[in-house]
PDB file of N, CA and C in Angstrom:
ATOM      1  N   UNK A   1     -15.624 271.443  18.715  1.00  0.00           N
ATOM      2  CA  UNK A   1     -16.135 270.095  18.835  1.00  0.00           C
ATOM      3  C   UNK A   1     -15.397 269.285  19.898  1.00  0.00           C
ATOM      4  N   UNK A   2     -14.057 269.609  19.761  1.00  0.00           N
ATOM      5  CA  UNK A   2     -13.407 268.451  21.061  1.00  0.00           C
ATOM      6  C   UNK A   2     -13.710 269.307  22.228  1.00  0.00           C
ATOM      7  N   UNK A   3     -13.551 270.432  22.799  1.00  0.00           N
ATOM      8  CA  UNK A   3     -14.574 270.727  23.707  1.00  0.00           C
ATOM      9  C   UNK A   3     -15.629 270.347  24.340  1.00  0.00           C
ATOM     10  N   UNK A   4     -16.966 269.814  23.873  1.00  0.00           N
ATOM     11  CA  UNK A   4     -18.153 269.379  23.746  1.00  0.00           C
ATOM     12  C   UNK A   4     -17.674 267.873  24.583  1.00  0.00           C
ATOM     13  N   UNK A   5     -17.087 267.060  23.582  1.00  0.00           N
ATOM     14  CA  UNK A   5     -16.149 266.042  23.702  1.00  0.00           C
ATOM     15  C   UNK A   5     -16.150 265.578  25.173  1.00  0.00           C
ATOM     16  N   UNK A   6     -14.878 266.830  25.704  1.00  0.00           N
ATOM     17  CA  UNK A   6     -14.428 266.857  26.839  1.00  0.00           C
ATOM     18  C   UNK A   6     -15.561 266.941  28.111  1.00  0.00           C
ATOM     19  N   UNK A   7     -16.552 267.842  27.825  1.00  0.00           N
ATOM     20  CA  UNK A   7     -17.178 268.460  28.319  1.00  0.00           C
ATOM     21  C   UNK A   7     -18.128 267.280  28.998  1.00  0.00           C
ATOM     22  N   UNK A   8     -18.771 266.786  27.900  1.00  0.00           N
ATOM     23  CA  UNK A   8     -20.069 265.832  27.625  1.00  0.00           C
ATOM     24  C   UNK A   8     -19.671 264.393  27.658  1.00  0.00           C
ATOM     25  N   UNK A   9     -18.813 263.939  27.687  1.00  0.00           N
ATOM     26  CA  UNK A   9     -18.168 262.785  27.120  1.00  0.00           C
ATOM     27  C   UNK A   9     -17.128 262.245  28.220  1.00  0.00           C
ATOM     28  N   UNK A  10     -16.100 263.153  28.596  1.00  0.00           N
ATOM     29  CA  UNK A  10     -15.142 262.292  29.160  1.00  0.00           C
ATOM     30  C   UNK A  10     -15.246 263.103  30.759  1.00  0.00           C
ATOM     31  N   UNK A  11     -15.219 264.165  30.790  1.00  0.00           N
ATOM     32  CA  UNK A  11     -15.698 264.305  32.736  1.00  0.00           C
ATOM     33  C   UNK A  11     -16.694 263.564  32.999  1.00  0.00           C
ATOM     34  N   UNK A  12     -17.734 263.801  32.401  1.00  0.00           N
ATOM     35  CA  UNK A  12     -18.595 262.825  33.068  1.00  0.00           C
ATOM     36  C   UNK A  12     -18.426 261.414  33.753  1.00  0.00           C
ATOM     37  N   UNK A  13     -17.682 261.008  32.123  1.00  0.00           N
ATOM     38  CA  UNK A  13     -17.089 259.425  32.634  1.00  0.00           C
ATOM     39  C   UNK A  13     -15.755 259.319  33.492  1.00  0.00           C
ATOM     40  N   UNK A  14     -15.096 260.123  33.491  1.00  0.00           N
ATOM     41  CA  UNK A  14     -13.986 260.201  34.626  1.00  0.00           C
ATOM     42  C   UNK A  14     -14.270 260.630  36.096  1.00  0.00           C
ATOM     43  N   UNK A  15     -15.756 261.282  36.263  1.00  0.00           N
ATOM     44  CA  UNK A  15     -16.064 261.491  37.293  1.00  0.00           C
ATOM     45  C   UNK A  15     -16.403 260.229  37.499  1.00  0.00           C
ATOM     46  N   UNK A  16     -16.940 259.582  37.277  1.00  0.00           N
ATOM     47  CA  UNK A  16     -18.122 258.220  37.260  1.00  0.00           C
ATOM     48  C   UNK A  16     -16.874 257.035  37.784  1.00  0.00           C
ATOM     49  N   UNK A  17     -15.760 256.838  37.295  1.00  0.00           N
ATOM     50  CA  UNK A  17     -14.515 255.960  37.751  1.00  0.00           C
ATOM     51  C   UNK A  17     -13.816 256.778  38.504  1.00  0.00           C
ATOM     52  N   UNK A  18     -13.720 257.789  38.853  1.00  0.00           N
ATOM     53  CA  UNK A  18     -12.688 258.182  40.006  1.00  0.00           C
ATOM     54  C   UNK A  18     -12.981 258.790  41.063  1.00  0.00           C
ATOM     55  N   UNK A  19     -14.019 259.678  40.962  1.00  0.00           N
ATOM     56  CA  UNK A  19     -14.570 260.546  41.956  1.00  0.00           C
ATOM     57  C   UNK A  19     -15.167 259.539  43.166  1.00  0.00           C
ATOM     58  N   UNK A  20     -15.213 259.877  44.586  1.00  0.00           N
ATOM     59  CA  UNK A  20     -15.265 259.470  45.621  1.00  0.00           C
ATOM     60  C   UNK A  20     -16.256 260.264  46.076  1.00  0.00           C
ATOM     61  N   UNK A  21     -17.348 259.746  46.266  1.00  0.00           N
ATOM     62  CA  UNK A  21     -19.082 260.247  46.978  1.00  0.00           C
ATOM     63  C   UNK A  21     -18.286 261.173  48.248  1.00  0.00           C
ATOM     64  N   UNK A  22     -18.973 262.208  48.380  1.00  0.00           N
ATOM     65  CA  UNK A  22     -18.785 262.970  49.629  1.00  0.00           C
ATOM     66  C   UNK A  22     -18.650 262.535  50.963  1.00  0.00           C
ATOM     67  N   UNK A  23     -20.023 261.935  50.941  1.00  0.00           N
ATOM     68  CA  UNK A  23     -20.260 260.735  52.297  1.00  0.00           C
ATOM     69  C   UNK A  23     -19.197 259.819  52.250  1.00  0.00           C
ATOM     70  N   UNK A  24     -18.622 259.178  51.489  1.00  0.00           N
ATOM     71  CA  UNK A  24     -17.849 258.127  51.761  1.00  0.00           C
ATOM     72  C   UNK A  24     -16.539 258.440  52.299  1.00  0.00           C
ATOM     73  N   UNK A  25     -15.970 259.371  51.380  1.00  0.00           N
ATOM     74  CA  UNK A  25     -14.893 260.002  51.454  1.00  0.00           C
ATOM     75  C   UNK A  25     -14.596 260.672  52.999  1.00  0.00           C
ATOM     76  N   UNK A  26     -16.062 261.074  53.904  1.00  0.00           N
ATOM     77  CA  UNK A  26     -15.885 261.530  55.157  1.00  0.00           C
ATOM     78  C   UNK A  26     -16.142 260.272  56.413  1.00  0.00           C
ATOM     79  N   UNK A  27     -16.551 259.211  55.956  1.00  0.00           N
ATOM     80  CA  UNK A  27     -16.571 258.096  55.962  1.00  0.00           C
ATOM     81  C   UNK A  27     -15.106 257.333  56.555  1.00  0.00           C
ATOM     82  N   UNK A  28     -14.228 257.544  55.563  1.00  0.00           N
ATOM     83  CA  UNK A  28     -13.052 257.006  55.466  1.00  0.00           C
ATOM     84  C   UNK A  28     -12.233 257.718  56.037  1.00  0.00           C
ATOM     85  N   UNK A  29     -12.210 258.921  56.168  1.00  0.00           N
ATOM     86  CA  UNK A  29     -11.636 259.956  56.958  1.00  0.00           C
ATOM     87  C   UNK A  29     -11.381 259.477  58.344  1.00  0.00           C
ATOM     88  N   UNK A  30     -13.165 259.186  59.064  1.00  0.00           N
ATOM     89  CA  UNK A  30     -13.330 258.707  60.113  1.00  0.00           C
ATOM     90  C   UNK A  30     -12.352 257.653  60.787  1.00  0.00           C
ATOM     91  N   UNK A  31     -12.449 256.875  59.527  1.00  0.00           N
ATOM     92  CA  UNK A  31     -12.063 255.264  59.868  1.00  0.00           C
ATOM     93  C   UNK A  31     -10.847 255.676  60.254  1.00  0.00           C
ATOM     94  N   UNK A  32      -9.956 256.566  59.162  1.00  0.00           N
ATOM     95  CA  UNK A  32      -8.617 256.120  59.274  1.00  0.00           C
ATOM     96  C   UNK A  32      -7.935 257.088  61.050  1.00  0.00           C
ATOM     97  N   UNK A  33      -9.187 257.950  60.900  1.00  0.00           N
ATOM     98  CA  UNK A  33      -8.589 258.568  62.104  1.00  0.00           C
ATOM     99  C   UNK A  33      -9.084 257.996  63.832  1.00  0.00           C
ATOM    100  N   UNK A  34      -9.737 257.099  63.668  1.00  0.00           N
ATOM    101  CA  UNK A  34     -10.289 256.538  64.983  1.00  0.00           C
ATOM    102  C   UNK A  34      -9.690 254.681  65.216  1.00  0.00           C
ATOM    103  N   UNK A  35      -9.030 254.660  63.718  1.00  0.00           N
ATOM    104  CA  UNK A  35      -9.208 253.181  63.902  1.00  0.00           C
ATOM    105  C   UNK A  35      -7.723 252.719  64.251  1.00  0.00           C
ATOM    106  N   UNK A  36      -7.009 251.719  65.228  1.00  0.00           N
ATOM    107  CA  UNK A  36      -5.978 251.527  65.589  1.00  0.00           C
ATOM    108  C   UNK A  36      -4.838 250.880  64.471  1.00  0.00           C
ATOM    109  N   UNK A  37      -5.653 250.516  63.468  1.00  0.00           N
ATOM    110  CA  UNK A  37      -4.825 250.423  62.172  1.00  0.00           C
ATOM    111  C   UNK A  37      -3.755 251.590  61.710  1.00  0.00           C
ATOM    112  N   UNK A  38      -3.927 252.805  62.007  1.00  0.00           N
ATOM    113  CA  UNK A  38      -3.391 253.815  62.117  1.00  0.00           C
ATOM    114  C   UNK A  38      -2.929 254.243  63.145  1.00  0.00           C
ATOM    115  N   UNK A  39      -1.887 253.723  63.968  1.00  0.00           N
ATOM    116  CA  UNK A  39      -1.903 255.239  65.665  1.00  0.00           C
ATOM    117  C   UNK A  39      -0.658 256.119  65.539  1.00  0.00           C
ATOM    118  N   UNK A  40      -0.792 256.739  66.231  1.00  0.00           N
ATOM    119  CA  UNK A  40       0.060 258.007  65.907  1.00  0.00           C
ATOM    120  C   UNK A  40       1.424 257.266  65.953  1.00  0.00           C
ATOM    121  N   UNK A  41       2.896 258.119  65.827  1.00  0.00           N
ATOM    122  CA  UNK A  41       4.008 257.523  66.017  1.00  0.00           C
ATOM    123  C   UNK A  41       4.155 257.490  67.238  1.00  0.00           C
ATOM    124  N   UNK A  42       3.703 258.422  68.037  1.00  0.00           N
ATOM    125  CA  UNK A  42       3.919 258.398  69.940  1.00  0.00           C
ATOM    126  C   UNK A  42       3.025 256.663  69.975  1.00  0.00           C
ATOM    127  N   UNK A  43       2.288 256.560  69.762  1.00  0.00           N
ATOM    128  CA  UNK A  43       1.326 255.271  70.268  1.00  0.00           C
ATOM    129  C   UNK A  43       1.725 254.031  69.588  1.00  0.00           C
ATOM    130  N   UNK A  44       2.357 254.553  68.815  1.00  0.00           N
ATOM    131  CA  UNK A  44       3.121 252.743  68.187  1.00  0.00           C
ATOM    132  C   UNK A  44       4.713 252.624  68.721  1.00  0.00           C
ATOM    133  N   UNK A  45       4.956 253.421  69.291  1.00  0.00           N
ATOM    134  CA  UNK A  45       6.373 253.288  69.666  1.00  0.00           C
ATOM    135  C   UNK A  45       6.516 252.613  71.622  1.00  0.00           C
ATOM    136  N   UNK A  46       5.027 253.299  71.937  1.00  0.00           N
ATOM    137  CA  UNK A  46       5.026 252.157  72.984  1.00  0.00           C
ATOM    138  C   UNK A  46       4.550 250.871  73.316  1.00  0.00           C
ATOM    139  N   UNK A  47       4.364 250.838  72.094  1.00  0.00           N
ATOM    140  CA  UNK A  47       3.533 248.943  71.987  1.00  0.00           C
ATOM    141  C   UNK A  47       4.550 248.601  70.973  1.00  0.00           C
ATOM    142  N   UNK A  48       4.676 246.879  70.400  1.00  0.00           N
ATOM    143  CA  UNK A  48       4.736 246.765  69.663  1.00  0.00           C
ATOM    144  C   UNK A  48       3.938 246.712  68.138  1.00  0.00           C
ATOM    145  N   UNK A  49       4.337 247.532  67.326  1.00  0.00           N
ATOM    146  CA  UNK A  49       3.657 248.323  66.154  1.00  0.00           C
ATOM    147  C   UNK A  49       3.258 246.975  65.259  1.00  0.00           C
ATOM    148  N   UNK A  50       3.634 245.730  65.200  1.00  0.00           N
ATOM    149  CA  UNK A  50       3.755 244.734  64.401  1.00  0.00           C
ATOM    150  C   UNK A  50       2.180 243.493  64.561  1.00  0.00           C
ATOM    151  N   UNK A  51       2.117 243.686  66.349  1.00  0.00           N
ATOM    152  CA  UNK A  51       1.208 242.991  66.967  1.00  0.00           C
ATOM    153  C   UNK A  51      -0.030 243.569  67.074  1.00  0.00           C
ATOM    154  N   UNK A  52      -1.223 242.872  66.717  1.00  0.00           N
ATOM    155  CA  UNK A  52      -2.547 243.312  67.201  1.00  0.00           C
ATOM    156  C   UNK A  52      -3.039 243.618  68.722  1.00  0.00           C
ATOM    157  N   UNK A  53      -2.456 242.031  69.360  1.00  0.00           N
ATOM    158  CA  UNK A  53      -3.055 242.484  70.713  1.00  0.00           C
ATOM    159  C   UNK A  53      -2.530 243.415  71.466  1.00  0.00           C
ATOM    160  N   UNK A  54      -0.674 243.566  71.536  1.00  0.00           N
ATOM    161  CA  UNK A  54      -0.217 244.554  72.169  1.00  0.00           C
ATOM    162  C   UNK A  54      -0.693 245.970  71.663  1.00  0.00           C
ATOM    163  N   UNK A  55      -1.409 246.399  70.433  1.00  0.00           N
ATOM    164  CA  UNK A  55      -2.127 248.313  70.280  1.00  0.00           C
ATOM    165  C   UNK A  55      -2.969 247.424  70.833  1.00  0.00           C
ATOM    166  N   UNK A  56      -3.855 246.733  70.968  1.00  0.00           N
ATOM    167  CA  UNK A  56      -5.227 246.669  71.179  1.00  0.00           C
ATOM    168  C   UNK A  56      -5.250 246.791  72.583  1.00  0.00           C
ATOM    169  N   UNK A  57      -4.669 246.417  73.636  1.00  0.00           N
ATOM    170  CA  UNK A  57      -4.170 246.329  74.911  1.00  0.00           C
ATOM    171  C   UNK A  57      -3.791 247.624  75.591  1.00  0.00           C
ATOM    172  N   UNK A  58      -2.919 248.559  74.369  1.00  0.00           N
ATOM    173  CA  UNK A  58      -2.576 249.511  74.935  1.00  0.00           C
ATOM    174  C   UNK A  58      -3.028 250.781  75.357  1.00  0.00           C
ATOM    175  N   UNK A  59      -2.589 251.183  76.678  1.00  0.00           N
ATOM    176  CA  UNK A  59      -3.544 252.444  77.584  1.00  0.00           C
ATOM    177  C   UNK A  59      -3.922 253.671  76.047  1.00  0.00           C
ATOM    178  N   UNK A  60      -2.889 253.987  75.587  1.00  0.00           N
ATOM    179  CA  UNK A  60      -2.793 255.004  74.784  1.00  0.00           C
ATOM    180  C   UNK A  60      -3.935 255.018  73.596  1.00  0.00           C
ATOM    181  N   UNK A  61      -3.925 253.710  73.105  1.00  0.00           N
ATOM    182  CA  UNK A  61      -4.927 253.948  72.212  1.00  0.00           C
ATOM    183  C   UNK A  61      -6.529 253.057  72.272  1.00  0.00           C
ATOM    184  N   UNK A  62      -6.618 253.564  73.526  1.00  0.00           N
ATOM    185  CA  UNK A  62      -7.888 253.550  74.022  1.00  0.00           C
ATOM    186  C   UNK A  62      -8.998 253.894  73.434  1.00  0.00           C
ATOM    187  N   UNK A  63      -8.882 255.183  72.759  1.00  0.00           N
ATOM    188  CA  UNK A  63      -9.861 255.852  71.880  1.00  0.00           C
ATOM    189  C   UNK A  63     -10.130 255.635  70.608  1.00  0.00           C
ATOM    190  N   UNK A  64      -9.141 254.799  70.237  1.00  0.00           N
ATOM    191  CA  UNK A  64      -9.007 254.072  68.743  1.00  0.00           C
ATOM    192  C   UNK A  64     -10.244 252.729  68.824  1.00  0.00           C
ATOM    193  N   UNK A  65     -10.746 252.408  67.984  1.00  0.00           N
ATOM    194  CA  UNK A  65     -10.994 251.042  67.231  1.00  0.00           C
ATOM    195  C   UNK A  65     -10.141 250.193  67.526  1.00  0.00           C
ATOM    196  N   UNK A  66     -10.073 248.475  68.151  1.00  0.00           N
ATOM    197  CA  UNK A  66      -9.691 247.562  68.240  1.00  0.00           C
ATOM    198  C   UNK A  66      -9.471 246.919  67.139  1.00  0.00           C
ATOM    199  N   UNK A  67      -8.964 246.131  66.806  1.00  0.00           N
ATOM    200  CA  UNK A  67      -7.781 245.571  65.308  1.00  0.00           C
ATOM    201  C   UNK A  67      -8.725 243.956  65.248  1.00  0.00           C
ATOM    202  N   UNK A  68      -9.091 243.471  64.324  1.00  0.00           N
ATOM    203  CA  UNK A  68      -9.283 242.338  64.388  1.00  0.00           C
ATOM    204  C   UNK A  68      -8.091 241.593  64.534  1.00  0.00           C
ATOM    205  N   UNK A  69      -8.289 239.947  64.870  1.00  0.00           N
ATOM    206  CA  UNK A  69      -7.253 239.654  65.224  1.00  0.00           C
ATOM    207  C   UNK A  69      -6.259 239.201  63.945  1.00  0.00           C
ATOM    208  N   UNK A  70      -7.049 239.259  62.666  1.00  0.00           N
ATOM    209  CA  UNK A  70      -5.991 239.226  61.528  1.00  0.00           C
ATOM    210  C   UNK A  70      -5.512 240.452  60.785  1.00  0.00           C
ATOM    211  N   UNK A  71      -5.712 241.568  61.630  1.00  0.00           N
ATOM    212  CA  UNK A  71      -5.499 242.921  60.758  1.00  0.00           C
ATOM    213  C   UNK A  71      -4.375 243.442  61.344  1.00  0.00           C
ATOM    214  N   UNK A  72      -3.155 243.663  60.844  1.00  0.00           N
ATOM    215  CA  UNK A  72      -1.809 244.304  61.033  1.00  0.00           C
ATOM    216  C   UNK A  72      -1.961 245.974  61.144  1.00  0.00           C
ATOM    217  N   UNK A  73      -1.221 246.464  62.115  1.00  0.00           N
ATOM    218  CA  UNK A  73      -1.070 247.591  61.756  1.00  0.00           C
ATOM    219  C   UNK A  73      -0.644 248.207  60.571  1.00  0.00           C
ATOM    220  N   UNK A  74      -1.204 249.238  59.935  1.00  0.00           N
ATOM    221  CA  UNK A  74      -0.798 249.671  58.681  1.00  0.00           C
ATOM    222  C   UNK A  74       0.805 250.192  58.767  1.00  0.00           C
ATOM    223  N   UNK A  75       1.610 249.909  57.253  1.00  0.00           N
ATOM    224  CA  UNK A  75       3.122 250.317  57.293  1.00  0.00           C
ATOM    225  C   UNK A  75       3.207 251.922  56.593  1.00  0.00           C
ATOM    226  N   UNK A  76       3.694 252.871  57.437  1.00  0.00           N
ATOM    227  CA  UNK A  76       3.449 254.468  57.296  1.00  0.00           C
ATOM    228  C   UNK A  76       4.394 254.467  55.873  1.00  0.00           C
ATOM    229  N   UNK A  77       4.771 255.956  55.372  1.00  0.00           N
ATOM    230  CA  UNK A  77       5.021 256.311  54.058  1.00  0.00           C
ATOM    231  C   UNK A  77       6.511 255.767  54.278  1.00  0.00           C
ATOM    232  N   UNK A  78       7.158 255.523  55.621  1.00  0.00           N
ATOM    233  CA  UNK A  78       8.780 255.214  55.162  1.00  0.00           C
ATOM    234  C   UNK A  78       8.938 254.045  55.097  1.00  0.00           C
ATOM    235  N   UNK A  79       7.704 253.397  55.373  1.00  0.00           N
ATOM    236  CA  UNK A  79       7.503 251.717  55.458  1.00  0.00           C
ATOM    237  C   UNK A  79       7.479 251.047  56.822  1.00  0.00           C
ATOM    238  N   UNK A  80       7.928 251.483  57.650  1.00  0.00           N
ATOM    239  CA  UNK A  80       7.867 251.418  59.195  1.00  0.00           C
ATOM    240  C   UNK A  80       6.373 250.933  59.558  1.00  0.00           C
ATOM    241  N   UNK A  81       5.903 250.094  60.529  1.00  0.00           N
ATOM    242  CA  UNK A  81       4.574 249.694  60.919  1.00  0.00           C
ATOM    243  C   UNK A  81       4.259 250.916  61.781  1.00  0.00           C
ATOM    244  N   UNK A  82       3.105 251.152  61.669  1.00  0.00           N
ATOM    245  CA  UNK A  82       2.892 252.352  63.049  1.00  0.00           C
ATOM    246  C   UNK A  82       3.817 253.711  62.879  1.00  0.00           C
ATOM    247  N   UNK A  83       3.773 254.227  61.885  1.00  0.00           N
ATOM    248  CA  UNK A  83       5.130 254.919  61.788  1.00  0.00           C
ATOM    249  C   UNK A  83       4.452 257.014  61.887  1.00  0.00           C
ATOM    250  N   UNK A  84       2.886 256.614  61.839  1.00  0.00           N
ATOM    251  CA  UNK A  84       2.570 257.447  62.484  1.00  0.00           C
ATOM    252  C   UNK A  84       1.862 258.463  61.366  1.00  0.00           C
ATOM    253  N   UNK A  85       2.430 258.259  59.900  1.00  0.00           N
ATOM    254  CA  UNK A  85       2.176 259.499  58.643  1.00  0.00           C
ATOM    255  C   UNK A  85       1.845 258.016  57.616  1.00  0.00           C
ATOM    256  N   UNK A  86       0.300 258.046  57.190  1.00  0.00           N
ATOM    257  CA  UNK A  86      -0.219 257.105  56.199  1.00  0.00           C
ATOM    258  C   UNK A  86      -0.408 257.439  54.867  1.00  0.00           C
ATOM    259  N   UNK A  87      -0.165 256.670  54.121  1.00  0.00           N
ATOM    260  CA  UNK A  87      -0.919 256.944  52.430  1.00  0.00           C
ATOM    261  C   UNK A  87      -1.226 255.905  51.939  1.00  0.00           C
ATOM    262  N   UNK A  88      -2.870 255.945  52.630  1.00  0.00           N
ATOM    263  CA  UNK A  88      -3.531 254.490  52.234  1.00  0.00           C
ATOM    264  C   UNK A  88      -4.725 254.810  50.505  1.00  0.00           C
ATOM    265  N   UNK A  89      -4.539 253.542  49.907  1.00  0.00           N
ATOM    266  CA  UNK A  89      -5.093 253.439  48.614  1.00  0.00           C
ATOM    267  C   UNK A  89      -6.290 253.706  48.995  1.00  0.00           C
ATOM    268  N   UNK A  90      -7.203 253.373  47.846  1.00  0.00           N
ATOM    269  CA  UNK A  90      -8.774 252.853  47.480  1.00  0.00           C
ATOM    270  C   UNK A  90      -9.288 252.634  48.729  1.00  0.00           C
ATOM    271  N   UNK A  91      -8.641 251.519  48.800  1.00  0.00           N
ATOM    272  CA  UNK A  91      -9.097 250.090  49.816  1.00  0.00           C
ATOM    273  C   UNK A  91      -8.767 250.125  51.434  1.00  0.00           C
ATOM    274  N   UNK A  92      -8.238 251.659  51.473  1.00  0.00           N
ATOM    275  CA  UNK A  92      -7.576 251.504  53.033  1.00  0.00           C
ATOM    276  C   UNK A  92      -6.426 250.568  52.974  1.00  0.00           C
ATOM    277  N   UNK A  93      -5.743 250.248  52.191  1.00  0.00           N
ATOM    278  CA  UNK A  93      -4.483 249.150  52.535  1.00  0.00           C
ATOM    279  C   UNK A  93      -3.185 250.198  52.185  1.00  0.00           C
ATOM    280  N   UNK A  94      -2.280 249.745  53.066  1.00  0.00           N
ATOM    281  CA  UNK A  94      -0.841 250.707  52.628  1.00  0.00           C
ATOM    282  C   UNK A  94      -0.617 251.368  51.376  1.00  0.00           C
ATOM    283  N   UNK A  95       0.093 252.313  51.135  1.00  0.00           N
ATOM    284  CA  UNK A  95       0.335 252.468  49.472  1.00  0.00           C
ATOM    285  C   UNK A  95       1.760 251.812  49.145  1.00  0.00           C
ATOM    286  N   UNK A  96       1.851 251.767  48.294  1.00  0.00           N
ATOM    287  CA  UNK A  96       3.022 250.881  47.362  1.00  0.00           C
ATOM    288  C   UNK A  96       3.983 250.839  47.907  1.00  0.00           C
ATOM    289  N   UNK A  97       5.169 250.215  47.773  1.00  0.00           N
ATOM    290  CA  UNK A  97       6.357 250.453  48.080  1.00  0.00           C
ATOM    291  C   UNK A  97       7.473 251.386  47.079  1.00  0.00           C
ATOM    292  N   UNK A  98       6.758 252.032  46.278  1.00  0.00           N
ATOM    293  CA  UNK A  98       7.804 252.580  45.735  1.00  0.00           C
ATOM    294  C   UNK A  98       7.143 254.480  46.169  1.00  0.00           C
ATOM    295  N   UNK A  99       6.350 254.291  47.385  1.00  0.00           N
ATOM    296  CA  UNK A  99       5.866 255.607  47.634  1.00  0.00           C
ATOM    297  C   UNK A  99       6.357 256.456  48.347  1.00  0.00           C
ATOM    298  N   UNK A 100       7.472 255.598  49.405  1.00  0.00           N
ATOM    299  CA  UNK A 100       8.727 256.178  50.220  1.00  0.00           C
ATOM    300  C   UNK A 100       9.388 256.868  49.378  1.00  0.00           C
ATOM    301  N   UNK A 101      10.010 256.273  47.979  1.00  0.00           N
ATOM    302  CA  UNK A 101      11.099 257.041  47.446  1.00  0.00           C
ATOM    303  C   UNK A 101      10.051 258.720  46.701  1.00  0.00           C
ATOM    304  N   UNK A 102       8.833 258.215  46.559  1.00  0.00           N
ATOM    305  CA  UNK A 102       8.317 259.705  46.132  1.00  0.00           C
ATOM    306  C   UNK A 102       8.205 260.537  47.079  1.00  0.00           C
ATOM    307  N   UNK A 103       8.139 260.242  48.068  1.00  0.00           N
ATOM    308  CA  UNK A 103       8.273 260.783  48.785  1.00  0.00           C
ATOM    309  C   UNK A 103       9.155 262.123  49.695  1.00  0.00           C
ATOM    310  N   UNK A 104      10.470 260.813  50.030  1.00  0.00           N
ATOM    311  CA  UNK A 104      11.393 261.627  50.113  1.00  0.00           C
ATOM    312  C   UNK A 104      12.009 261.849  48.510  1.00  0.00           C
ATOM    313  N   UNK A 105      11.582 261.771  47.338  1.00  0.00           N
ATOM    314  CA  UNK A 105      11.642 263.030  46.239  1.00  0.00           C
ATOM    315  C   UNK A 105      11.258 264.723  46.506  1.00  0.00           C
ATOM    316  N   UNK A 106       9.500 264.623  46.655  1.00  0.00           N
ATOM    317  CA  UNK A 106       9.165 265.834  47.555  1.00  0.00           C
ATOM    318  C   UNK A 106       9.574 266.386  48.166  1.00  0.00           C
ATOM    319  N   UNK A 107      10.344 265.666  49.483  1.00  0.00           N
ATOM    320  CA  UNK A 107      10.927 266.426  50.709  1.00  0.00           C
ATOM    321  C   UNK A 107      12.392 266.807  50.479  1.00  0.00           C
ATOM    322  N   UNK A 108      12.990 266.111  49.600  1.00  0.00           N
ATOM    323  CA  UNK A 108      13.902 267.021  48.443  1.00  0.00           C
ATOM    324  C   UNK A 108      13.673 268.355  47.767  1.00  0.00           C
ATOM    325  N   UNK A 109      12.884 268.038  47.272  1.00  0.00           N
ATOM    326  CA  UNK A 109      12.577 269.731  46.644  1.00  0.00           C
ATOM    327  C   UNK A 109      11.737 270.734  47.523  1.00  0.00           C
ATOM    328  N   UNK A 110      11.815 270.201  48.968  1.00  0.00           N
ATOM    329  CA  UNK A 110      11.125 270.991  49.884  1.00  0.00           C
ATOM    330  C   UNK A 110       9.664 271.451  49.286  1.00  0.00           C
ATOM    331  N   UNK A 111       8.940 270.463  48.906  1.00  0.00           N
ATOM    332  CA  UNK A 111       7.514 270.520  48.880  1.00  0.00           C
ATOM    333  C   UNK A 111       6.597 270.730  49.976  1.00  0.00           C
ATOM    334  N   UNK A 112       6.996 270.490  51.464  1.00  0.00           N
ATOM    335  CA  UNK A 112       5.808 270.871  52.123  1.00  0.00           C
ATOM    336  C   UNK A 112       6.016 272.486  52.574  1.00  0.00           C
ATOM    337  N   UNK A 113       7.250 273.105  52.215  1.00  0.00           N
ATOM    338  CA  UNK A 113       7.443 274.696  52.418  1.00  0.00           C
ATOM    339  C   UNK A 113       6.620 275.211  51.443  1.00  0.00           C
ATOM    340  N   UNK A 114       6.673 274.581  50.633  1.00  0.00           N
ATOM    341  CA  UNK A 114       5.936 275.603  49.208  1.00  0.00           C
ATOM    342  C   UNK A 114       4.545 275.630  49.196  1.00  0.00           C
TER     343      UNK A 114
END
């Protein structure tokens, strides 16, 4: 019976609140990889990473999406603006600040070897 439960009952509804449509999900992919909210660490290290107009200005990220003029560059996993490696939420906005220290937790136990 709790089987059934599981089966009929709660994937369904956990798909329904968490799961991310295919399309969207490739969607967002896009965004985060074309849009200057994100530029690599080479491309934020020759502008200032803090300012809109200086990425928006700059030769390098030409191929990127332009920043509105109230949108900050996103702050990468060590917290750094422009720092080149993202872990953005839901919403496309930075992830937490307590995501650095999980981070370098991982890279402690040498998680990306494994």
């Amino acid at each position: 019976p709790f089987s059934l439960i599981v089966q009929y009952l709660l994937k369904p509804l956990l798909r329904y609140l968490v799961e991310v449509p295919l399309d969207e999900c490739g969607e967002r992919q896009i965004f985060h990889a074309t849009s200057s909210r994100y530029p690599s660490s080479s491309q934020s290290t020759s502008s200032s990473a803090t300012t809109t107009t200086e990425n928006n200005n700059n030769n390098n990220n030409t191929a990127l999406a332009p920043l509105p003029p109230s949108v900050t560059v996103a702050s990468s996993i060590d917290g750094t603006p422009g720092g080149g490696c993202y872990l953005p939420d839901e919403k496309s906005e930075s992830a937490k600040s307590g995501t650095g220290k999980l981070m370098t937790g991982y890279r402690k136990k040498s998680m990306p070897e494994k």
